[in-house]
N, C-alpha and C. Protein backbone atom coordinates (compact mmCIF):
# COMPACT_ATOMS: atom_id res chain seq x y z
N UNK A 1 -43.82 302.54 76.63
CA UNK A 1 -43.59 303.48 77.71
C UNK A 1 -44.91 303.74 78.41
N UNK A 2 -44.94 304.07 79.90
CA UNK A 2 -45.63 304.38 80.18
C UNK A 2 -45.67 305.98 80.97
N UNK A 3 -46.35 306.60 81.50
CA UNK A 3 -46.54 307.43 82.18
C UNK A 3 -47.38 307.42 83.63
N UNK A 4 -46.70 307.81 84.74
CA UNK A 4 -47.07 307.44 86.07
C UNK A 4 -47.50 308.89 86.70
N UNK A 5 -48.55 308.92 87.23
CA UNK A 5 -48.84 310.33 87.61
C UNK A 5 -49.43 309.70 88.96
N UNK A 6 -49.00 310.68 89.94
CA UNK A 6 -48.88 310.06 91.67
C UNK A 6 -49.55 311.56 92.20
N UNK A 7 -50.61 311.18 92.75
CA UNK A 7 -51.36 312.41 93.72
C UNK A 7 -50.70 312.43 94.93
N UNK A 8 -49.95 313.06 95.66
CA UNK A 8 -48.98 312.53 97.19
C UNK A 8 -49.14 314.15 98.18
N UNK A 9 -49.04 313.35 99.48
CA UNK A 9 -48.71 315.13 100.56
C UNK A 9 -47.84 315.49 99.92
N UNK A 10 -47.95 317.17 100.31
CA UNK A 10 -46.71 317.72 99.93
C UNK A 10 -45.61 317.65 100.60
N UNK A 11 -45.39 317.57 101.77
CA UNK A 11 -44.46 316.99 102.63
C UNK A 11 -43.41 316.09 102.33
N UNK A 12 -44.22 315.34 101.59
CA UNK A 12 -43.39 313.86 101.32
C UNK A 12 -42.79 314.04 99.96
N UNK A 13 -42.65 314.89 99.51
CA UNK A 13 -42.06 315.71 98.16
C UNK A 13 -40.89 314.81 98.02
N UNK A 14 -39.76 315.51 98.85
CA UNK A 14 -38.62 315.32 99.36
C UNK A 14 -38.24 313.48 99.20
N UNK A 15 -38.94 312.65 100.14
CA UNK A 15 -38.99 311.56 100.30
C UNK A 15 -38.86 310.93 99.12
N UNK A 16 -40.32 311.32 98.22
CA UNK A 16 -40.09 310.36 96.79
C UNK A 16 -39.44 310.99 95.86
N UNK A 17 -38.83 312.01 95.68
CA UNK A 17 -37.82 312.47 94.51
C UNK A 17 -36.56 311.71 95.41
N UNK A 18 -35.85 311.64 96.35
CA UNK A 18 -34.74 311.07 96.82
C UNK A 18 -35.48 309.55 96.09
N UNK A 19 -35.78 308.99 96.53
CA UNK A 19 -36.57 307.41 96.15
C UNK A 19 -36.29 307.34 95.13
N UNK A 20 -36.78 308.02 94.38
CA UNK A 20 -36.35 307.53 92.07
C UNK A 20 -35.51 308.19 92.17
N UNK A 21 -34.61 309.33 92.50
CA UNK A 21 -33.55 309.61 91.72
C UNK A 21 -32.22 308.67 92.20
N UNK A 22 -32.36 307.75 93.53
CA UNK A 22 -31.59 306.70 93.90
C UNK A 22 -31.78 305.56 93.25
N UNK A 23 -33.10 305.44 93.10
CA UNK A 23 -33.37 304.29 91.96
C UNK A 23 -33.02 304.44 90.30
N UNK A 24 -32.20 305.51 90.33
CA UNK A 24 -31.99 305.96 88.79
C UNK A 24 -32.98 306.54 87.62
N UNK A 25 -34.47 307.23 88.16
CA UNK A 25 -35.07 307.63 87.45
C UNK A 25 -35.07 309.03 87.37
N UNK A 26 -34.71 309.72 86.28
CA UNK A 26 -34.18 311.25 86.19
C UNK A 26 -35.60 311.86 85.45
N UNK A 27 -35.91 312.62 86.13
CA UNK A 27 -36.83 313.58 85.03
C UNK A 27 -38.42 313.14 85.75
N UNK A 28 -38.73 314.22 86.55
CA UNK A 28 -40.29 314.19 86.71
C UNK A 28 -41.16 315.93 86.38
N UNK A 29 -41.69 315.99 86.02
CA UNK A 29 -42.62 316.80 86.51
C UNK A 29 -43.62 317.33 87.80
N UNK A 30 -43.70 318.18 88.39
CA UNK A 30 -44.32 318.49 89.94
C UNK A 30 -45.09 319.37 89.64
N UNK A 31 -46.58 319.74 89.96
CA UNK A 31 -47.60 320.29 90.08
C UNK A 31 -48.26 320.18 91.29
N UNK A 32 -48.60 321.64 91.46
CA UNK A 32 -49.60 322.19 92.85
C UNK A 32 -51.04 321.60 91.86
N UNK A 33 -51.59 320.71 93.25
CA UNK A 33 -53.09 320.18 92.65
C UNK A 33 -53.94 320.77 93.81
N UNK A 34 -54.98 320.63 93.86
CA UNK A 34 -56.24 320.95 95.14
C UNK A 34 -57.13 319.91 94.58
N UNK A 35 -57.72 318.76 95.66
CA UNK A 35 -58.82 318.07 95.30
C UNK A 35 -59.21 317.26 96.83
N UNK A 36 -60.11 316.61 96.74
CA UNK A 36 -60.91 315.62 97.39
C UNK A 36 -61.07 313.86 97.33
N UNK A 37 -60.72 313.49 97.77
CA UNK A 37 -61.48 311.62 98.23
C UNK A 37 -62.45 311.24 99.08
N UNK A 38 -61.95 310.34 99.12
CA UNK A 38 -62.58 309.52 101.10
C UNK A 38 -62.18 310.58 101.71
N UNK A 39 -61.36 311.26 101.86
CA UNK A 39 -60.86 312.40 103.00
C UNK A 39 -61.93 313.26 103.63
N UNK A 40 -62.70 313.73 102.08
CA UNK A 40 -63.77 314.34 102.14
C UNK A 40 -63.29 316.20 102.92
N UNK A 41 -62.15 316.70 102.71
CA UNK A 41 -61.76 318.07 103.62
C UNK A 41 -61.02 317.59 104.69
N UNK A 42 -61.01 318.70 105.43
CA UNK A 42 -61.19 318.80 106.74
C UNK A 42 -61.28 319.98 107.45
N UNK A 43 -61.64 319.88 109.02
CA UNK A 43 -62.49 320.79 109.26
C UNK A 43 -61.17 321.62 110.42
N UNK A 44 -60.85 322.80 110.02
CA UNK A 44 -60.41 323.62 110.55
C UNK A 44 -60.62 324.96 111.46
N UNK A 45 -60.16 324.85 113.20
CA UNK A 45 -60.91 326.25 113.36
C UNK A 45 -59.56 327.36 113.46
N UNK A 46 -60.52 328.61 113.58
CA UNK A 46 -59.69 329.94 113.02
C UNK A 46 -60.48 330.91 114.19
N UNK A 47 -59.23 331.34 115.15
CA UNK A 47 -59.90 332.52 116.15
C UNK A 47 -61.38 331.82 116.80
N UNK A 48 -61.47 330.68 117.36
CA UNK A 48 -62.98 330.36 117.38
C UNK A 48 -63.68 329.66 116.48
N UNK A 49 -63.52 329.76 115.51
CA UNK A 49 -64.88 329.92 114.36
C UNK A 49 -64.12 328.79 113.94
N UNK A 50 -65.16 327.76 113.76
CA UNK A 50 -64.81 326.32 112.61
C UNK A 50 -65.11 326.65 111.02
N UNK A 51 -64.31 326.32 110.03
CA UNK A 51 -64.37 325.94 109.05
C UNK A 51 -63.94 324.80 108.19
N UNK A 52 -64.64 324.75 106.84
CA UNK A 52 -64.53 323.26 106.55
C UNK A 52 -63.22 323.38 105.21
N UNK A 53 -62.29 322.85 105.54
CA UNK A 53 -61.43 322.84 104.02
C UNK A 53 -61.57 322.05 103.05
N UNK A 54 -62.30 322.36 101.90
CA UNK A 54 -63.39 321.41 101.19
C UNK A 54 -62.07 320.40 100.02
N UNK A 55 -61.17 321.52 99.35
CA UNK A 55 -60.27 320.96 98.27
C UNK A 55 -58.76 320.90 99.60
N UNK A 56 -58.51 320.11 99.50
CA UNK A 56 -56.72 320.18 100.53
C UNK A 56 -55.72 320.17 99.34
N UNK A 57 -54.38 320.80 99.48
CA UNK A 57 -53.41 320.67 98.81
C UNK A 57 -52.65 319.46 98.75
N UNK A 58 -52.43 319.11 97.39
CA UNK A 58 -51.57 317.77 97.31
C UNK A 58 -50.42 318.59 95.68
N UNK A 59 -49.72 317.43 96.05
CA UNK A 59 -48.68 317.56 94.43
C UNK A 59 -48.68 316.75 93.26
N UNK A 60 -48.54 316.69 92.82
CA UNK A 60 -49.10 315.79 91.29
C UNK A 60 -47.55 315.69 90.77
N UNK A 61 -47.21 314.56 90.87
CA UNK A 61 -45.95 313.76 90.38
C UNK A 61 -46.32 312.97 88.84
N UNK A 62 -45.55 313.65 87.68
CA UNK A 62 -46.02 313.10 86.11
C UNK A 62 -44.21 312.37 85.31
N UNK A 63 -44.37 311.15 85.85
CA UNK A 63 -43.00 311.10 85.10
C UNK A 63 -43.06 309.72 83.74
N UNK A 64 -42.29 309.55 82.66
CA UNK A 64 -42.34 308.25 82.00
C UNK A 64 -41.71 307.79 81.82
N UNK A 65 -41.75 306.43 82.04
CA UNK A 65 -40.55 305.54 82.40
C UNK A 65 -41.11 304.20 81.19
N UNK A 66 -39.63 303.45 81.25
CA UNK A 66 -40.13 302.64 80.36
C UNK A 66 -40.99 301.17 81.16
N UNK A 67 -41.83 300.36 80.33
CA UNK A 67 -42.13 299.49 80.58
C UNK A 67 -42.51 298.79 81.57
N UNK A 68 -40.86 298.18 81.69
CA UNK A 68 -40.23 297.54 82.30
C UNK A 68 -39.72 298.29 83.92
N UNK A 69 -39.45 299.67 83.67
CA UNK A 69 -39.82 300.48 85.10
C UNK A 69 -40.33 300.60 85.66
N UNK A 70 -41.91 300.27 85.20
CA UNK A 70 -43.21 300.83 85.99
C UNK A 70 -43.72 300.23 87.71
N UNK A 71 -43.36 299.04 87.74
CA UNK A 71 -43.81 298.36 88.89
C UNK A 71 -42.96 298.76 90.10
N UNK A 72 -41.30 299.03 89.53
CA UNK A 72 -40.33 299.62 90.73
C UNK A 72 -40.64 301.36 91.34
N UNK A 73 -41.31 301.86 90.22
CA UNK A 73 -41.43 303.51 90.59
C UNK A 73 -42.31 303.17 91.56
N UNK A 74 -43.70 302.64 91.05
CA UNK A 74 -44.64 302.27 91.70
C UNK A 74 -44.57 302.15 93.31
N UNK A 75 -43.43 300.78 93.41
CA UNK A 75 -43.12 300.49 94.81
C UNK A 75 -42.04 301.56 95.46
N UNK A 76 -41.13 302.17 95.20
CA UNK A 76 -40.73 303.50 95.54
C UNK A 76 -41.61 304.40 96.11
N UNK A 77 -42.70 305.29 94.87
CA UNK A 77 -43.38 306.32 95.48
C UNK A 77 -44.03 305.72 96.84
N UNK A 78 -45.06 304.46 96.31
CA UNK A 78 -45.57 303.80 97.79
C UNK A 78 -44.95 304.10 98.88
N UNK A 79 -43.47 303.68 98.97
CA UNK A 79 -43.01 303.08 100.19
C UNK A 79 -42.19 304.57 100.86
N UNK A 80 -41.96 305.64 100.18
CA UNK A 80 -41.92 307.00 100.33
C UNK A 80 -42.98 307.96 100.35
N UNK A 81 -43.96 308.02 100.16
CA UNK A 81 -44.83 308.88 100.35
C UNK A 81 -46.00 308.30 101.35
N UNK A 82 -46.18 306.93 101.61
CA UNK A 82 -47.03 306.64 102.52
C UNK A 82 -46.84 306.70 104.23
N UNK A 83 -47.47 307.27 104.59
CA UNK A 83 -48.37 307.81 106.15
C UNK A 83 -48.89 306.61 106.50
N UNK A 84 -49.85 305.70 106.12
CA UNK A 84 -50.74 305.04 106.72
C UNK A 84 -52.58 305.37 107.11
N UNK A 85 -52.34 307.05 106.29
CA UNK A 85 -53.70 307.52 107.26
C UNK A 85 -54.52 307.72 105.77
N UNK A 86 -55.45 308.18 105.76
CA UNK A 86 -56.38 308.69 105.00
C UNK A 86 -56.13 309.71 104.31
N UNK A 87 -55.51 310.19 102.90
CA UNK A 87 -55.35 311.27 102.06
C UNK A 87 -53.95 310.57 101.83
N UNK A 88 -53.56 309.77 101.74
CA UNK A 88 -52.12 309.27 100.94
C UNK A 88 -51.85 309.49 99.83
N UNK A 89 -52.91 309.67 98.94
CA UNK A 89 -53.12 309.57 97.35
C UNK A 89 -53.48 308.54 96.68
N UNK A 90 -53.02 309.12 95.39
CA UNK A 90 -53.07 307.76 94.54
C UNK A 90 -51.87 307.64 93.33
N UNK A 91 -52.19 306.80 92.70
CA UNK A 91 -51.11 306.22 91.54
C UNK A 91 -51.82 306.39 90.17
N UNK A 92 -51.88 307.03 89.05
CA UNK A 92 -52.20 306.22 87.68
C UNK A 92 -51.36 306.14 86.98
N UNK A 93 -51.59 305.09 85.92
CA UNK A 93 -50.39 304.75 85.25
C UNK A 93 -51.46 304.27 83.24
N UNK A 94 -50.86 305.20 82.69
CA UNK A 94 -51.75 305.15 81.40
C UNK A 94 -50.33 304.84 80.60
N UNK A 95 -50.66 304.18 79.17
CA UNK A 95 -49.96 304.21 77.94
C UNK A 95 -49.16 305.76 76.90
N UNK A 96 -48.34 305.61 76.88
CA UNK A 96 -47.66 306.16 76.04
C UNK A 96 -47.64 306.56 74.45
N UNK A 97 -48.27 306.52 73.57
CA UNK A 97 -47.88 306.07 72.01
C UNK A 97 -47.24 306.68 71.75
N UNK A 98 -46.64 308.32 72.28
CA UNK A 98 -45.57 309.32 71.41
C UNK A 98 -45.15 309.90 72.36
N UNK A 99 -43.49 310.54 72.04
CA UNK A 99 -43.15 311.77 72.55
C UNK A 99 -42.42 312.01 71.82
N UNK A 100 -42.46 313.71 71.54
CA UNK A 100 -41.69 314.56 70.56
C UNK A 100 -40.80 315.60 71.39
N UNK A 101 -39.79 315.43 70.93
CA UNK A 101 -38.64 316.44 71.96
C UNK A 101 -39.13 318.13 70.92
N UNK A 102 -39.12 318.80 71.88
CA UNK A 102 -39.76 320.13 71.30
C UNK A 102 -38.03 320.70 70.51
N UNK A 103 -36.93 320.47 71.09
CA UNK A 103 -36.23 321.18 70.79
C UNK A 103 -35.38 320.98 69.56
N UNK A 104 -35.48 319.78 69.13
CA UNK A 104 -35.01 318.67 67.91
C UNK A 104 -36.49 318.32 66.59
N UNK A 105 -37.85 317.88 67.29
CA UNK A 105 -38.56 317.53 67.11
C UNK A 105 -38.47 316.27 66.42
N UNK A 106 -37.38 315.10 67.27
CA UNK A 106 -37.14 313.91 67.12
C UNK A 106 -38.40 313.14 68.13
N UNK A 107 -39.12 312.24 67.19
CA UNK A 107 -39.25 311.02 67.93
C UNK A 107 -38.59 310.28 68.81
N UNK A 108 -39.17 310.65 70.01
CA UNK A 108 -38.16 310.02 71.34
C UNK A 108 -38.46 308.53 71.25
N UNK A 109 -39.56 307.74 71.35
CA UNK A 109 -39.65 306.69 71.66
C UNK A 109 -39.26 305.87 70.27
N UNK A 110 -38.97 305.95 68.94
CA UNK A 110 -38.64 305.68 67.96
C UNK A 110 -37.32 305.65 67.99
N UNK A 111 -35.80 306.32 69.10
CA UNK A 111 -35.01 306.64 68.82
C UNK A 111 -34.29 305.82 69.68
N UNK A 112 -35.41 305.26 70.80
CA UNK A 112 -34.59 304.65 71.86
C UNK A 112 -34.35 303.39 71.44
């Protein structure tokens, strides 16, 4: 198993949860993130006065899929959450070795 965690606008929320849950992937996690890239901010004015928005808001998409899923989520979130412009996000995708259901405290990946 792996686990896919996607930095994306918030905007495009909408877009990639329709995307996997048509593609049959049930179950993500969503988090308010604040951070920086190449974007580097941006610079906003207010009444006059410029300021710089150093961290911008994005959402943090954490879901795990098996294996054999990983390359289709992949091309989903892509092809739903991308703009074309600068602050699109990103993708990581790390290894799995366990998950324990809190409410059973069955070995999930042992069971499948």
């Amino acid at each position: 198993m792996k686990k896919v965690e996607a930095i994306i606008r918030p905007f495009k929320l909408d877009e990639v949860k329709i995307a996997l849950v048509n593609a049959g992937i049930v179950g993500m996690n969503v988090s308010e993130v604040r951070g920086f890239g190449r974007q580097q901010g941006q610079t906003e004015r207010y009444r006059g006065s410029e300021y710089t928005i150093e961290f911008l808001q994005k959402l943090k998409l954490e879901l795990v899929v098996e294996d054999n899923q990983v390359e289709m989520v992949v091309e989903k979130i892509i092809a739903a959450a991308r703009t074309g412009e600068i602050g699109d996000g990103r993708i990581f995708i790390s290894p799995v070795s366990n998950v324990v259901r809190i409410r059973t405290g069955e070995n999930i990946i042992e069971a499948m």
